[in-house]
Each structure stands twice: as structure tokens, then as C-alpha cells.
C-alpha atoms as a PDB file:
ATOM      1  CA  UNK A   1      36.734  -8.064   5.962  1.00  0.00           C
ATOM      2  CA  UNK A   2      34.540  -8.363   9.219  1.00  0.00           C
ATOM      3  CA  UNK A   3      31.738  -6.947   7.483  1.00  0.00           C
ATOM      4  CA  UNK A   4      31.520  -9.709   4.604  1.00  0.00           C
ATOM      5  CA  UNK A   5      31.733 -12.732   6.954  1.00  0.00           C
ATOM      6  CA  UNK A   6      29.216 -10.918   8.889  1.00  0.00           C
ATOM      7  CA  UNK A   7      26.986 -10.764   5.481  1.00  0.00           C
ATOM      8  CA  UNK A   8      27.865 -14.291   4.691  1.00  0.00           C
ATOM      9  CA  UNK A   9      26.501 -15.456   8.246  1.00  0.00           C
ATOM     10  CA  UNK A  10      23.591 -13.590   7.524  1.00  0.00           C
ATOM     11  CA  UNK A  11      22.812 -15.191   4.241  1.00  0.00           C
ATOM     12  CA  UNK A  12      23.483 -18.611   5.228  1.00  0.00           C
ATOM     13  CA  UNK A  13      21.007 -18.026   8.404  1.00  0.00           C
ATOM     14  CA  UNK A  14      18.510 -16.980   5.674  1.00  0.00           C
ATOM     15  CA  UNK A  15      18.872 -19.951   2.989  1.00  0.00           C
ATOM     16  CA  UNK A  16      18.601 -22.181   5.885  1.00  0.00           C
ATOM     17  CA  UNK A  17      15.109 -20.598   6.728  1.00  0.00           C
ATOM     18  CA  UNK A  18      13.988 -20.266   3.314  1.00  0.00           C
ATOM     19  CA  UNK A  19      15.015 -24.102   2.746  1.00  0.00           C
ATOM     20  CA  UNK A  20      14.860 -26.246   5.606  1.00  0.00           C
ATOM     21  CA  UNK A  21      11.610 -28.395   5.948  1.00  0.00           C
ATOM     22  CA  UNK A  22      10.602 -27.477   9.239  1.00  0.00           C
ATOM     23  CA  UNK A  23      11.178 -23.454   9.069  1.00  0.00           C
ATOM     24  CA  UNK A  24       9.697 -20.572   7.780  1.00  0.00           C
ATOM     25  CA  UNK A  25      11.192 -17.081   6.622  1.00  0.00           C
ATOM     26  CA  UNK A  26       9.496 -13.856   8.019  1.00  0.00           C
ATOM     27  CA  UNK A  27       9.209 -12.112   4.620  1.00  0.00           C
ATOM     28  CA  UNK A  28       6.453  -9.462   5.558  1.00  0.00           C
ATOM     29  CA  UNK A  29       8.444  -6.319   6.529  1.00  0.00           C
ATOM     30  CA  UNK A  30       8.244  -4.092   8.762  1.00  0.00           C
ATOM     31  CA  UNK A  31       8.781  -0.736  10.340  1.00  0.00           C
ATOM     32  CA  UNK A  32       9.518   0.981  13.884  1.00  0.00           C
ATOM     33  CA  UNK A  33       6.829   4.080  12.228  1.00  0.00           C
ATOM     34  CA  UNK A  34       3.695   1.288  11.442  1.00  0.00           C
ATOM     35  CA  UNK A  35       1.355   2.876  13.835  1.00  0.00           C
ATOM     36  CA  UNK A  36       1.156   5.716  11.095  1.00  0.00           C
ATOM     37  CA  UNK A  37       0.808   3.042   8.131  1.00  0.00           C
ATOM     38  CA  UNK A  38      -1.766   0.219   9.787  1.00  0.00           C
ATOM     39  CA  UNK A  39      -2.718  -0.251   5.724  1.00  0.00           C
ATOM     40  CA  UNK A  40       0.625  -2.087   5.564  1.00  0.00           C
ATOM     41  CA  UNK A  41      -0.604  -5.054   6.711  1.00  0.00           C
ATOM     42  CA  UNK A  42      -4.411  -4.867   8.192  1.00  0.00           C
ATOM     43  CA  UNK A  43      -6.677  -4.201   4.817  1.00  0.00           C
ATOM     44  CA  UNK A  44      -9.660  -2.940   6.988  1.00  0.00           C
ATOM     45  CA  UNK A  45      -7.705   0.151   7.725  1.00  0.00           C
ATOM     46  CA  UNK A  46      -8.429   1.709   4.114  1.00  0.00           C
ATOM     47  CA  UNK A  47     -11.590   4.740   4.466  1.00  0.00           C
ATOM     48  CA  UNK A  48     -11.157   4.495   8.154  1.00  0.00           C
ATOM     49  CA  UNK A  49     -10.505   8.865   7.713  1.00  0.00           C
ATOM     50  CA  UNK A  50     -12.278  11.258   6.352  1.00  0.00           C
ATOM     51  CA  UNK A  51     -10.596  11.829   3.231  1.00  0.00           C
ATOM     52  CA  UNK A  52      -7.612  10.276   1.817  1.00  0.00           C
ATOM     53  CA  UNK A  53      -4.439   9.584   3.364  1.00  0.00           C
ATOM     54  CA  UNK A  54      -1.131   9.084   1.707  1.00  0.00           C
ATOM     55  CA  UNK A  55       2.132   7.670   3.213  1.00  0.00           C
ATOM     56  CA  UNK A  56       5.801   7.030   1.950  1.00  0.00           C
ATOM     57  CA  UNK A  57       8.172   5.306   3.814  1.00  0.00           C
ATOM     58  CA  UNK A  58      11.810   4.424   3.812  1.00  0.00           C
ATOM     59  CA  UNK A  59      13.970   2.007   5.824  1.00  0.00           C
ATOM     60  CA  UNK A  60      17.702   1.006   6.136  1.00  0.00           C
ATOM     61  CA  UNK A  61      18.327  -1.666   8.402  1.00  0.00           C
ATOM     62  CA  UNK A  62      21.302  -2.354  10.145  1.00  0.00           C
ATOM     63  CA  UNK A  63      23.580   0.572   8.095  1.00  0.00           C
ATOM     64  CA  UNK A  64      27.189  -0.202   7.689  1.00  0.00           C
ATOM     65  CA  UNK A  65      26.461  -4.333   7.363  1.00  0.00           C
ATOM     66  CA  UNK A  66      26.634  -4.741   3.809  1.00  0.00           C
ATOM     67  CA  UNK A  67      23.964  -5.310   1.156  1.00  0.00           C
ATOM     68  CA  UNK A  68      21.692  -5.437   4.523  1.00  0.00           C
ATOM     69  CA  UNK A  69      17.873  -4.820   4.359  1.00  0.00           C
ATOM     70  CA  UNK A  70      16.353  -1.586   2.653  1.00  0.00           C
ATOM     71  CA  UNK A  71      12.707  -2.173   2.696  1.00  0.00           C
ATOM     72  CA  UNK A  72      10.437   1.076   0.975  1.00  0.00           C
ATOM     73  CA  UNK A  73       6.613   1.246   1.071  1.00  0.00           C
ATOM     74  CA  UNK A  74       4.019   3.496  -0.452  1.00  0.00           C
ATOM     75  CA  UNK A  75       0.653   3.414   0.600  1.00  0.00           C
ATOM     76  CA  UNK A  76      -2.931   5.418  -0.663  1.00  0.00           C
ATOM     77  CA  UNK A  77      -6.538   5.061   1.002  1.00  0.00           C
ATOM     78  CA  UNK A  78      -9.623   6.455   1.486  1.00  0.00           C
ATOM     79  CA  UNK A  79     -13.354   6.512   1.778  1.00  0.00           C
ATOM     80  CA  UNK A  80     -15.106   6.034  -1.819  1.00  0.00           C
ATOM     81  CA  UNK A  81     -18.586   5.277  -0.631  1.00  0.00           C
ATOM     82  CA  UNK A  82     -20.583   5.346   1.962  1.00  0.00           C
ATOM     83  CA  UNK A  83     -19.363   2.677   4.729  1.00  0.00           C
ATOM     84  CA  UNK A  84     -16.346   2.165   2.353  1.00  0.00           C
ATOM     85  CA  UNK A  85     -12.856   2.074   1.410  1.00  0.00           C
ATOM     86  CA  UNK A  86     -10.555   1.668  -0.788  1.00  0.00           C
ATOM     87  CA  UNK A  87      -6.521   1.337  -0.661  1.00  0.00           C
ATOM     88  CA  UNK A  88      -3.433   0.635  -2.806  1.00  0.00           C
ATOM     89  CA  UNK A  89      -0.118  -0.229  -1.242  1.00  0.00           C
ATOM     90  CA  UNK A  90       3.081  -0.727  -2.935  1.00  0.00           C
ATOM     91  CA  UNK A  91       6.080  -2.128  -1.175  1.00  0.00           C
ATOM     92  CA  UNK A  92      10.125  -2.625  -2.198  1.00  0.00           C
ATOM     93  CA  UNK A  93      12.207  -4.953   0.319  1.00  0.00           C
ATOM     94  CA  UNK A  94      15.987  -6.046  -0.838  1.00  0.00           C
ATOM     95  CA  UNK A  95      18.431  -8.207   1.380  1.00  0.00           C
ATOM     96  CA  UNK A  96      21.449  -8.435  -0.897  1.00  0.00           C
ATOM     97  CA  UNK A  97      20.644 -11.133  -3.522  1.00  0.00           C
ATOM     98  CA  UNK A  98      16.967 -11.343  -2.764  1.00  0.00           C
ATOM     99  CA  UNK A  99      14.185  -8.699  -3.794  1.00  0.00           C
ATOM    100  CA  UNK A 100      10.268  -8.392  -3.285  1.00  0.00           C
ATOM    101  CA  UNK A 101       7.830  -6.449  -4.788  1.00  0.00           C
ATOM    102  CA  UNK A 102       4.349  -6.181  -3.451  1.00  0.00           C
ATOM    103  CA  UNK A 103       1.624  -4.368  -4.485  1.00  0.00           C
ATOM    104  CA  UNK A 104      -2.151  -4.817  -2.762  1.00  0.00           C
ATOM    105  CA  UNK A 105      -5.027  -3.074  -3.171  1.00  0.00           C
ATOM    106  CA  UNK A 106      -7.564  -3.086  -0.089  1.00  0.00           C
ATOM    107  CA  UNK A 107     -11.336  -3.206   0.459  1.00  0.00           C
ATOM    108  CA  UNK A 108     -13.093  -2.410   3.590  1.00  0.00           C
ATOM    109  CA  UNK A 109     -17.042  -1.927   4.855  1.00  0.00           C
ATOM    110  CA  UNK A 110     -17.590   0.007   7.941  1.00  0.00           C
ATOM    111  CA  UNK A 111     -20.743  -0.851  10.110  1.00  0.00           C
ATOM    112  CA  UNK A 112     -21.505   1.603  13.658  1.00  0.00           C
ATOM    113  CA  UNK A 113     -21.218  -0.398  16.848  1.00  0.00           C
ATOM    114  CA  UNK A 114     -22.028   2.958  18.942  1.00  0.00           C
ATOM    115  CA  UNK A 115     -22.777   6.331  18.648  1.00  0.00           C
ATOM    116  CA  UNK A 116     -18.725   6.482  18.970  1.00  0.00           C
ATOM    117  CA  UNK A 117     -16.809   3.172  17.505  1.00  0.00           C
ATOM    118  CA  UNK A 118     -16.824   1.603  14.437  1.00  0.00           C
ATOM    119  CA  UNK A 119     -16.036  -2.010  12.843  1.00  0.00           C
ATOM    120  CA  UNK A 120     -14.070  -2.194   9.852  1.00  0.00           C
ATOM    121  CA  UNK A 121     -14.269  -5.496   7.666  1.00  0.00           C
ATOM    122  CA  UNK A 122     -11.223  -5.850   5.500  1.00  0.00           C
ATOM    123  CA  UNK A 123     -10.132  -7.500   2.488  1.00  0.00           C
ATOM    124  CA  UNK A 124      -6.871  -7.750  -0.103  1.00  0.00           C
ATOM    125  CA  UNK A 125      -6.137  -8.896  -3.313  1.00  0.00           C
ATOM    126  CA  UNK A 126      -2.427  -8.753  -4.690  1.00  0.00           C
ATOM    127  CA  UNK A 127       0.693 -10.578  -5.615  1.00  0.00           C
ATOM    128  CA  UNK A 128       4.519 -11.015  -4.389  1.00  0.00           C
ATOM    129  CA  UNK A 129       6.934 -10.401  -7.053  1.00  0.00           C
ATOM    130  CA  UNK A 130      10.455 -12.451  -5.732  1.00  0.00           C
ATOM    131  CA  UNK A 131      13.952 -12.052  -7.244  1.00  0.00           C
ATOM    132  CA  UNK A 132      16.412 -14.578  -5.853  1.00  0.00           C
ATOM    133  CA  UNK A 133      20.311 -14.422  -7.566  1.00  0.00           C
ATOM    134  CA  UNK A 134      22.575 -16.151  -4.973  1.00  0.00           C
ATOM    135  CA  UNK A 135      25.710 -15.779  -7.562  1.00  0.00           C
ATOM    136  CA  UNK A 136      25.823 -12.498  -7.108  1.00  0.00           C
ATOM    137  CA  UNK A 137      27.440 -13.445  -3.869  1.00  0.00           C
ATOM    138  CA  UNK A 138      30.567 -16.205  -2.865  1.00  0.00           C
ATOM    139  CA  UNK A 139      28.002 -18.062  -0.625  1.00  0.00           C
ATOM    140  CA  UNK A 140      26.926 -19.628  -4.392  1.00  0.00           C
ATOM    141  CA  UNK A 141      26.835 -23.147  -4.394  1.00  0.00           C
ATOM    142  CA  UNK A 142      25.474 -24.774  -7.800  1.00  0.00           C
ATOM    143  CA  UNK A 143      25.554 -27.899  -6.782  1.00  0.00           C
ATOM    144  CA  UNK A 144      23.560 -27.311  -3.687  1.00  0.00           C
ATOM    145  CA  UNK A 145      20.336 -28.453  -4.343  1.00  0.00           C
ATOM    146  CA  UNK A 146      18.683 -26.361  -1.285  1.00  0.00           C
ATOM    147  CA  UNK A 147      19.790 -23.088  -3.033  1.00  0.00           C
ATOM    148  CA  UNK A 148      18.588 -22.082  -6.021  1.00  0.00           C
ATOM    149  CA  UNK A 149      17.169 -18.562  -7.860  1.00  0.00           C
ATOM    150  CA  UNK A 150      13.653 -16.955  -8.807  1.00  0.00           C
ATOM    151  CA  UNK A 151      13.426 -14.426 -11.780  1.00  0.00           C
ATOM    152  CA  UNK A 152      10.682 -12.748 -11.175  1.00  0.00           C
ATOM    153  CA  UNK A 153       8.340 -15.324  -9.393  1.00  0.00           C
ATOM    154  CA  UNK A 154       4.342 -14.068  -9.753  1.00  0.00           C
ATOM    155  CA  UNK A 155       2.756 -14.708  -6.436  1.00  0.00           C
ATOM    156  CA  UNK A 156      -0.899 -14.070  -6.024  1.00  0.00           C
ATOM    157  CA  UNK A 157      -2.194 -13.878  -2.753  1.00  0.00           C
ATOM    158  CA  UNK A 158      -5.323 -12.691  -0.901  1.00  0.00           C
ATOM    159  CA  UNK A 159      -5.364 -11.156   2.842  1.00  0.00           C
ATOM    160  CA  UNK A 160      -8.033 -10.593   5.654  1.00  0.00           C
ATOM    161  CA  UNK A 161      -8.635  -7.771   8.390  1.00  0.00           C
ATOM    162  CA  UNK A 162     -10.815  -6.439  10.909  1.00  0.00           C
ATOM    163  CA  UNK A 163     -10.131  -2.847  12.842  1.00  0.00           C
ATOM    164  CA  UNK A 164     -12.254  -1.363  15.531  1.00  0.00           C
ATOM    165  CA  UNK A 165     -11.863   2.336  16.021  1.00  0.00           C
ATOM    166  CA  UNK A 166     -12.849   5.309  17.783  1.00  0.00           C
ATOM    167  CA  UNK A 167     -12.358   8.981  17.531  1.00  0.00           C
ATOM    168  CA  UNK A 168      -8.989   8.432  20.341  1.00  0.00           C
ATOM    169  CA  UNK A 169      -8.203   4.817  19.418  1.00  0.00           C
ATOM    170  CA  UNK A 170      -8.047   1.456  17.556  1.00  0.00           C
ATOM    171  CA  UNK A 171      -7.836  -1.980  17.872  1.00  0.00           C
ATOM    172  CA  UNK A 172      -7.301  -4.558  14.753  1.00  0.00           C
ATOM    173  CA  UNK A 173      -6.028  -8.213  13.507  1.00  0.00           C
ATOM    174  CA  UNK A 174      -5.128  -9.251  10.390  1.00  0.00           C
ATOM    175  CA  UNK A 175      -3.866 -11.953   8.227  1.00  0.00           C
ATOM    176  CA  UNK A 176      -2.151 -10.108   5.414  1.00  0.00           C
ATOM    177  CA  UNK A 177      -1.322 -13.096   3.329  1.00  0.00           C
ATOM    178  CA  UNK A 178      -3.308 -16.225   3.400  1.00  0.00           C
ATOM    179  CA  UNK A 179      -2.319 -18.275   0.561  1.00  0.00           C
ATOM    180  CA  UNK A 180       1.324 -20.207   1.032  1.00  0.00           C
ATOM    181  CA  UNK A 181       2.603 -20.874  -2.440  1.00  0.00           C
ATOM    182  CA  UNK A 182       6.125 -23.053  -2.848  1.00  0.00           C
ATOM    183  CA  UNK A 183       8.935 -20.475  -3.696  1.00  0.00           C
ATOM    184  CA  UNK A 184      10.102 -23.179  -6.172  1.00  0.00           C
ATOM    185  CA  UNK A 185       8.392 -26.531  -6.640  1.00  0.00           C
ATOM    186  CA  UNK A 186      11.469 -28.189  -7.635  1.00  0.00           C
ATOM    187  CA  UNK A 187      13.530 -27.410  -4.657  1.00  0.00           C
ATOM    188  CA  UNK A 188      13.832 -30.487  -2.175  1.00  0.00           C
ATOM    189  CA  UNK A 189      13.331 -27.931   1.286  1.00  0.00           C
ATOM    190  CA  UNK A 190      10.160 -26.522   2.019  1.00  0.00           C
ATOM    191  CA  UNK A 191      10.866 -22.540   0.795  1.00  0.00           C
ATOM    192  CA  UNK A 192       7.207 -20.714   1.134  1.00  0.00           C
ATOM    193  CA  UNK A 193       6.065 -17.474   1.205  1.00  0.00           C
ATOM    194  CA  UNK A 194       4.303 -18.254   4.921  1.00  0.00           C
ATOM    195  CA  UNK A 195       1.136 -16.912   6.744  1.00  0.00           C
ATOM    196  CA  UNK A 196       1.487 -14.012   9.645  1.00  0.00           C
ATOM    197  CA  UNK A 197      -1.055 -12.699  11.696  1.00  0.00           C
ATOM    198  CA  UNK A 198      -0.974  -9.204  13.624  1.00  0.00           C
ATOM    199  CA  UNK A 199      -2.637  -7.558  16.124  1.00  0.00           C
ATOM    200  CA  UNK A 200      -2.552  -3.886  16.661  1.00  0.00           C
ATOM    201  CA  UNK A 201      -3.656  -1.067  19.238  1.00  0.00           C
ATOM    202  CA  UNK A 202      -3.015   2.435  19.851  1.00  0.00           C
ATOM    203  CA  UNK A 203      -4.938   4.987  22.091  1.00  0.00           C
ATOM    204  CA  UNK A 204      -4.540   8.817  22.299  1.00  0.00           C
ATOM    205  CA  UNK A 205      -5.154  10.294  25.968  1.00  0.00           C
ATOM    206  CA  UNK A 206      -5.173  13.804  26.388  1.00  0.00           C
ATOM    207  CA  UNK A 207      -3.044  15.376  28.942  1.00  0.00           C
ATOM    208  CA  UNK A 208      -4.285  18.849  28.660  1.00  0.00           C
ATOM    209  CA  UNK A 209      -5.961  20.730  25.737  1.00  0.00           C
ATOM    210  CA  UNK A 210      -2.273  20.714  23.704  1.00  0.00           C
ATOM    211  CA  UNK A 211      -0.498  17.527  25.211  1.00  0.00           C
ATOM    212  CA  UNK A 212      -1.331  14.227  24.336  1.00  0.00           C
ATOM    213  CA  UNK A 213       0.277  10.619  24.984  1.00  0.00           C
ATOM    214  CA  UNK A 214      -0.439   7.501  22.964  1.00  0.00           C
ATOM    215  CA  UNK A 215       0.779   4.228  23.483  1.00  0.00           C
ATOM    216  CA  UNK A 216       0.731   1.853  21.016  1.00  0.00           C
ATOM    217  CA  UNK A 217       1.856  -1.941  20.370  1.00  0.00           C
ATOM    218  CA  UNK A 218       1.668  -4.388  17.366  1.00  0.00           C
ATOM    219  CA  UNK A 219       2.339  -7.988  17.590  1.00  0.00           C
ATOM    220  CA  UNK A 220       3.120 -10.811  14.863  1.00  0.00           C
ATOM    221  CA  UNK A 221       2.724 -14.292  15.117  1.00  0.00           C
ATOM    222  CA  UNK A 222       4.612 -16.577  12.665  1.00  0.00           C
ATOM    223  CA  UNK A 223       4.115 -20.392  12.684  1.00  0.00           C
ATOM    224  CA  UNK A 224       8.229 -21.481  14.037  1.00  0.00           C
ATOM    225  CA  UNK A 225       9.745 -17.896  14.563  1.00  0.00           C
ATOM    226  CA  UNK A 226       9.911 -15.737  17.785  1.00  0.00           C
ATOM    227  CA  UNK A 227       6.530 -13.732  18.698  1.00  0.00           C
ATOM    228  CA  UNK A 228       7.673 -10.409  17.837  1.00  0.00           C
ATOM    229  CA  UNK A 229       5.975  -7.772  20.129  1.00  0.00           C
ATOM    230  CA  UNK A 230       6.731  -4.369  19.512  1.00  0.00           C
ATOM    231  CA  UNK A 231       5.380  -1.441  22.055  1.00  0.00           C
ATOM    232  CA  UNK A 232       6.231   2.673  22.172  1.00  0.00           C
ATOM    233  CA  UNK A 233       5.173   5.929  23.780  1.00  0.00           C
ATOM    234  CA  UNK A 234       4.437   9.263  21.893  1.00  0.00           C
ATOM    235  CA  UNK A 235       3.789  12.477  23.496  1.00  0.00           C
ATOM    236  CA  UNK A 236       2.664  14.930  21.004  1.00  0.00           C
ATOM    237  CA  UNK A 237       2.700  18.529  21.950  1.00  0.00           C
ATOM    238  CA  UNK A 238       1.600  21.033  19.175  1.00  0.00           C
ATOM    239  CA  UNK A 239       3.794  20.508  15.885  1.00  0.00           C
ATOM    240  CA  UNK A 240       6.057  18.268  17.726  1.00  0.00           C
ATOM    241  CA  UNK A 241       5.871  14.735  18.516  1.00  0.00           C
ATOM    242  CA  UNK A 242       8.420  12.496  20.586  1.00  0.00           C
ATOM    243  CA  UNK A 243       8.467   8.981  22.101  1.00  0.00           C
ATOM    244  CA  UNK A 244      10.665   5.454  22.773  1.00  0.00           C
ATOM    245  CA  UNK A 245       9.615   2.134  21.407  1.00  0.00           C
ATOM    246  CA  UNK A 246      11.040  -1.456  22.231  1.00  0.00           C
ATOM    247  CA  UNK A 247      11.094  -4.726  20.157  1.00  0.00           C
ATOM    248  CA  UNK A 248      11.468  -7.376  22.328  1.00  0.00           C
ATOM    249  CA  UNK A 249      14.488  -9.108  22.318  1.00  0.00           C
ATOM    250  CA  UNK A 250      15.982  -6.935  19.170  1.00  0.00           C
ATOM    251  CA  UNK A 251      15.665  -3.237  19.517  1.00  0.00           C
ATOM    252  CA  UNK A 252      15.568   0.195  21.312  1.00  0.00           C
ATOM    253  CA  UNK A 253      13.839   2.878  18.923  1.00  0.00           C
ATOM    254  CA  UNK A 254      13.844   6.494  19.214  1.00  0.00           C
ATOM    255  CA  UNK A 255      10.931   8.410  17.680  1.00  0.00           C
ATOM    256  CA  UNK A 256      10.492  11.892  16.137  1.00  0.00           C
ATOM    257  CA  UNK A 257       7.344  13.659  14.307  1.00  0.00           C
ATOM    258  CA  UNK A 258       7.005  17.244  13.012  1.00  0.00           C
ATOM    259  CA  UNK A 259       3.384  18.687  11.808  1.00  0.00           C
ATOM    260  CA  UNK A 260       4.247  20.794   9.572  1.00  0.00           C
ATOM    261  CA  UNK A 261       0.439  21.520   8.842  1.00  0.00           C
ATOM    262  CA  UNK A 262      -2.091  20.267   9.912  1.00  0.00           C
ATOM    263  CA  UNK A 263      -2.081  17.717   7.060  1.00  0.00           C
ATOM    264  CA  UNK A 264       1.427  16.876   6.482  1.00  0.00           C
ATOM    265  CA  UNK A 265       3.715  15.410   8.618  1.00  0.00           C
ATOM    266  CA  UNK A 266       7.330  13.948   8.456  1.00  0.00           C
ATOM    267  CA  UNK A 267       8.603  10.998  11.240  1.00  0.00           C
ATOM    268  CA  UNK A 268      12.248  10.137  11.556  1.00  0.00           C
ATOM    269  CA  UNK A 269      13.124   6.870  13.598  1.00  0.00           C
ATOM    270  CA  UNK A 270      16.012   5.244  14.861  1.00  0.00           C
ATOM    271  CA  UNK A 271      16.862   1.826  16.302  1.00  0.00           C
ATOM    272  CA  UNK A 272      19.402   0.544  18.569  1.00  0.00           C
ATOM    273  CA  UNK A 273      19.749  -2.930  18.060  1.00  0.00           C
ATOM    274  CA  UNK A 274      20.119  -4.949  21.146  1.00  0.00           C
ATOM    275  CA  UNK A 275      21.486  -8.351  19.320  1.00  0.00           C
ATOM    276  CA  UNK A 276      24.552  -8.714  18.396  1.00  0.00           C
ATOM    277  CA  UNK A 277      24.675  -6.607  14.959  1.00  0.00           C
ATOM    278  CA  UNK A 278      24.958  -4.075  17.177  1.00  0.00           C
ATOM    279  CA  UNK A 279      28.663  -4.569  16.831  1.00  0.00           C
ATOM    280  CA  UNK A 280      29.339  -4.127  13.354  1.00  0.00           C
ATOM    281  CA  UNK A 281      26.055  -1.273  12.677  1.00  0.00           C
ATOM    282  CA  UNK A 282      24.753   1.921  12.908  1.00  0.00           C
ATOM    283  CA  UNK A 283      21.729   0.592  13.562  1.00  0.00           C
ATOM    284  CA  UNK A 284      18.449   1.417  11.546  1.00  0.00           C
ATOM    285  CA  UNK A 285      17.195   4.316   9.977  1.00  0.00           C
ATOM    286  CA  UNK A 286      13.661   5.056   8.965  1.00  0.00           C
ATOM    287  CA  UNK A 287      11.847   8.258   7.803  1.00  0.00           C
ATOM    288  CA  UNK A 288       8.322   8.679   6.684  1.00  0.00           C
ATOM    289  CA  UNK A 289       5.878  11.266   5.248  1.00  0.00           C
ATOM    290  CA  UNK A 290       1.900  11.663   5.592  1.00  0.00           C
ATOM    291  CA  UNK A 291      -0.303  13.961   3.894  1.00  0.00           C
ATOM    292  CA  UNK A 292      -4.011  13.495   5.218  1.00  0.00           C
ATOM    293  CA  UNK A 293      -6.375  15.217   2.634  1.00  0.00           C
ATOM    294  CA  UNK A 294      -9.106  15.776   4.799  1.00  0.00           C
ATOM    295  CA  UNK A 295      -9.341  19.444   6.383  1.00  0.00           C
ATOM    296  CA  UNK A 296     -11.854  18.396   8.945  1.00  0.00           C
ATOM    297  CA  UNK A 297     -10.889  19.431  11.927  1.00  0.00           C
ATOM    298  CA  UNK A 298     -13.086  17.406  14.092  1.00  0.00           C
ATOM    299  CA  UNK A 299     -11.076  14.931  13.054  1.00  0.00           C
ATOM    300  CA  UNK A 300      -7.403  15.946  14.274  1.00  0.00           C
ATOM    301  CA  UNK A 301      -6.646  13.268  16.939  1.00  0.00           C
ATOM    302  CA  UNK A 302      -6.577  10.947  13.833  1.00  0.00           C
ATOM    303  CA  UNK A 303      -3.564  11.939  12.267  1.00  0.00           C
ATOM    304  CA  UNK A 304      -1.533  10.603  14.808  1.00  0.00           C
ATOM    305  CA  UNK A 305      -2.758   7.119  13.958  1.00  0.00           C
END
């Protein structure tokens, strides 16, 4: 079938970047909805609200290509003390014979710059849990020595963030993962679980007293892959929210929010990949939920970030 050889040139394009000496895989995913989960990958995001904020979210990538990427995440955080938070977040990500489990938690320290902005200091502590079993599919070689499967490989790992913020907006890097551990020592390529680094931004301008627009972008760097810059519009009027996003060089995304109070919200997203997969998929499908336990309203521009 067109589908499988499709799958099959997918897999080989990712053994040869988890194996070859002088590439790297990008194994930290990600979503087209991130602006509402920063946690995900900048630690100094946790207690950055005024209560606690919960968000699930799911993603299918690329529907109709088989065994393609389903990626869910799960993330809690909040203010414990003064200055401080405190976040867990728990992440699923499957490409047919390969799975990763992550789970963080996140510490952050808030100092005043101005009556008006803050600086958030960030730090994680976690571990990558990686499940490789290539004979589950015919691209299974055992005598390939640059192939070769994980049961449940422990990975600890530390991360680092900073995030400036304001009652409208927000500005942060991170390094989610700084340690680069060997997938498997005894493999002859060089298969590691490989530093990014992101930078984020979003601001929220008001339009009138019930229209708003926020741009937003979120760029990551990895050492021998593409920059990958993503960027997007929302206009938020009342309950409803709308806007358009673009990943360079891969995707058009359509975005959708409903308030359905004013602390829970649900965000549907869809992608319309610009690279070839576009042939043989639906493209991607993402939905997300947030409940923000605060009731403060002084506070309402920040549930749209």
C-alpha cells in the first residue's frame, strides 16, 4: 500500500537521525496550542498566575499515515509561596515502534522588575522514559548494527528557564533538557537524547473593551536540524477565540477557543501541512483543555496565555 512505503520512508529518515554520527533527532514535541501550555518546555512558567492552572492536551499528527505521531501532555502549576512556583508535567509521544514518557516537575522564583513586569527564574528535574521495538515493523534489520531497541531506558535530565511577564504579555527562553545521555552505549552511531533551546513571546492588545488580538511566536533551535519558527494571530472576542498560525516551511494552522467560563476553556487546532505528507494526510489534529483556578478577575487577560 502507499501508505506503508510512506511509513517505511518515514522510519528509515528517523533511524538515520537517531544513528548517524553527525545528526541529531528532535525528540521534544510539540504543539500548534503551546502558547496556552509555556510549562511544556520553559520551567519558569510554573506560579506565573494567581492560582493554579491545569492543562490537557492531545495531538494526532499527520492522520491517515500510519502508526504516525500521537503525542499527549498533561500539565499542573501554581504559586505555593510567596515569589514561587511549583509545576508537574507529564507527557506521552509514540511514532510507531518508538515511545517516550516524560514526566518533570518545575521550580520557579519570581523577583519585581517594575511596578508592572516580573522575572521568573526557572528550574526542572525529571527523566525520559524511551521504548524502541523496530520488529514490530518490516524495516527490522538484526544484523544492522545502527538499529537496535530500548526497553524502558531511564533518562534523568535537568532543564533551565527564564520568563518575563506582564499583566498583557511575556517573553521567555529555555533549555528544557540539558543533559545528552547515549540512547545506547553499545550502538556504533551517535543516538542521543539532544539539547533544544526556545524562545517564546506573546502580547495581548486590546482593540476595544471586548476585542482583543495577540500575536504570538515560539522558536527552537536544535544543534543540525532546521530553526523551526512558529508564529499565529488570535482575536478573542467574548467566549470566542479565533486565529491562523504558520510553521515555517511545514504548516498552515487554523485555531479555535471557546470560554466556556471564565475558568475553563477548550482549543481545537488544525494543520495543513505544506510538505509533502500533505499527499497521503489529513493533516493534524489537536485539542486542548484549561481550567485556571483562580477567580480573580483582575487577572483575566491571563488566561489567554
Amino acid at each position: 500500500m502507499k501508505l506503508n512505503k510512506l511509513f517505511v520512508k518515514i522510519l528509515s529518515i528517523v533511524a538515520i537521525l537517531f544513528n548517524l554520527r553527525e545528526l541529531n533527532a528532535q525528540q521534544s514535541p510539540m504543539f500548534s496550542q503551546n502558547m496556552y501550555n509555556p510549562l511544556a518546555v520553559n520551567a519558569a512558567y510554573a506560579g506565573t498566575k494567581e492560582g493554579f492552572v491545569f492543562v490537557g492536551m492531545g495531538r494526532m499528527q499527520w492522520l491517515g499515515v500510519e502508526d504516525s505521531p500521537k503525542t499527549a501532555t498533561l500539565s499542573l502549576h501554581g504559586p505555593i509561596f510567596e515569589n514561587m512556583g511549583l509545576g508537574l508535567t507529564l507527557t506521552n509521544d509514540v511514532i510507531g515502534p518508538i515511545q517516550q514518557t516524560m514526566a518533570y516537575i518545575n521550580y520557579s522564583y519570581q523577583v519585581d522588575v517594575s511596578f508592572e513586569t516580573r522575572l521568573s527564574f526557572g528550574i526542572r528535574a525529571g527523566f525520559n522514559l524511551m521504548n524502541i521495538d523496530w520488529t514490530k515493523k518490516d524495516a527490522y534489520d538484526s544484523g544492522d548494527p545502527q538499529i537496535y531497541s530500548l526497553d524502558n531506558q531511564f533518562f534523568p535530565n535537568v532543564g533551565v528557564g527564564l520568563y518575563y511577564y506582564s499583566y498583557n504579555g511575556y517573553l521567555g527562553i529555555s533549555a528544557p533538557r540539558l543533559l545528552q545521555p547515549k540512547l545506547d552505549p553499545n550502538s556504533v552511531g551517535k543516538a542521543e537524547l539532544v539539547r533544544d533551546y526556545f524562545l517564546m513571546g506573546g502580547y495581548i492588545f486590546d482593540l476595544d473593551e471586548v476585542i482583543k488580538i495577540k500575536p504570538a511566536f515560539i522558536i527552537r533551535y536544535l544543534p543540525n536540524a532546521p530553526l523551526s519558527i512558529d508564529i499565529s494571530t488570535n482575536v478573542y472576542y467574548e467566549r470566542w477565540g479565533f486565529g491562523v498560525g504558520y510553521r515555517y516551511q511545514d504548516a498552515i494552522t487554523g485555531l479555535f477557543q471557546l470560554f466556556l467560563t471564565q475558568q475553563f476553556s477548550i482549543g481545537y487546532s488544525y494543520d495543513y501541512t505544506l510538505t509533502e505528507l500533505r499527499h497521503d494526510s489529513w493533516g493534524s489534529h489537536e485539542i486542548m483543555f484549561r481550567y485556571d483556578f483562580s477567580k480573580n478577575e483582575r487577572c483575566r487577560p491571563a488566561k489567554y496565555f
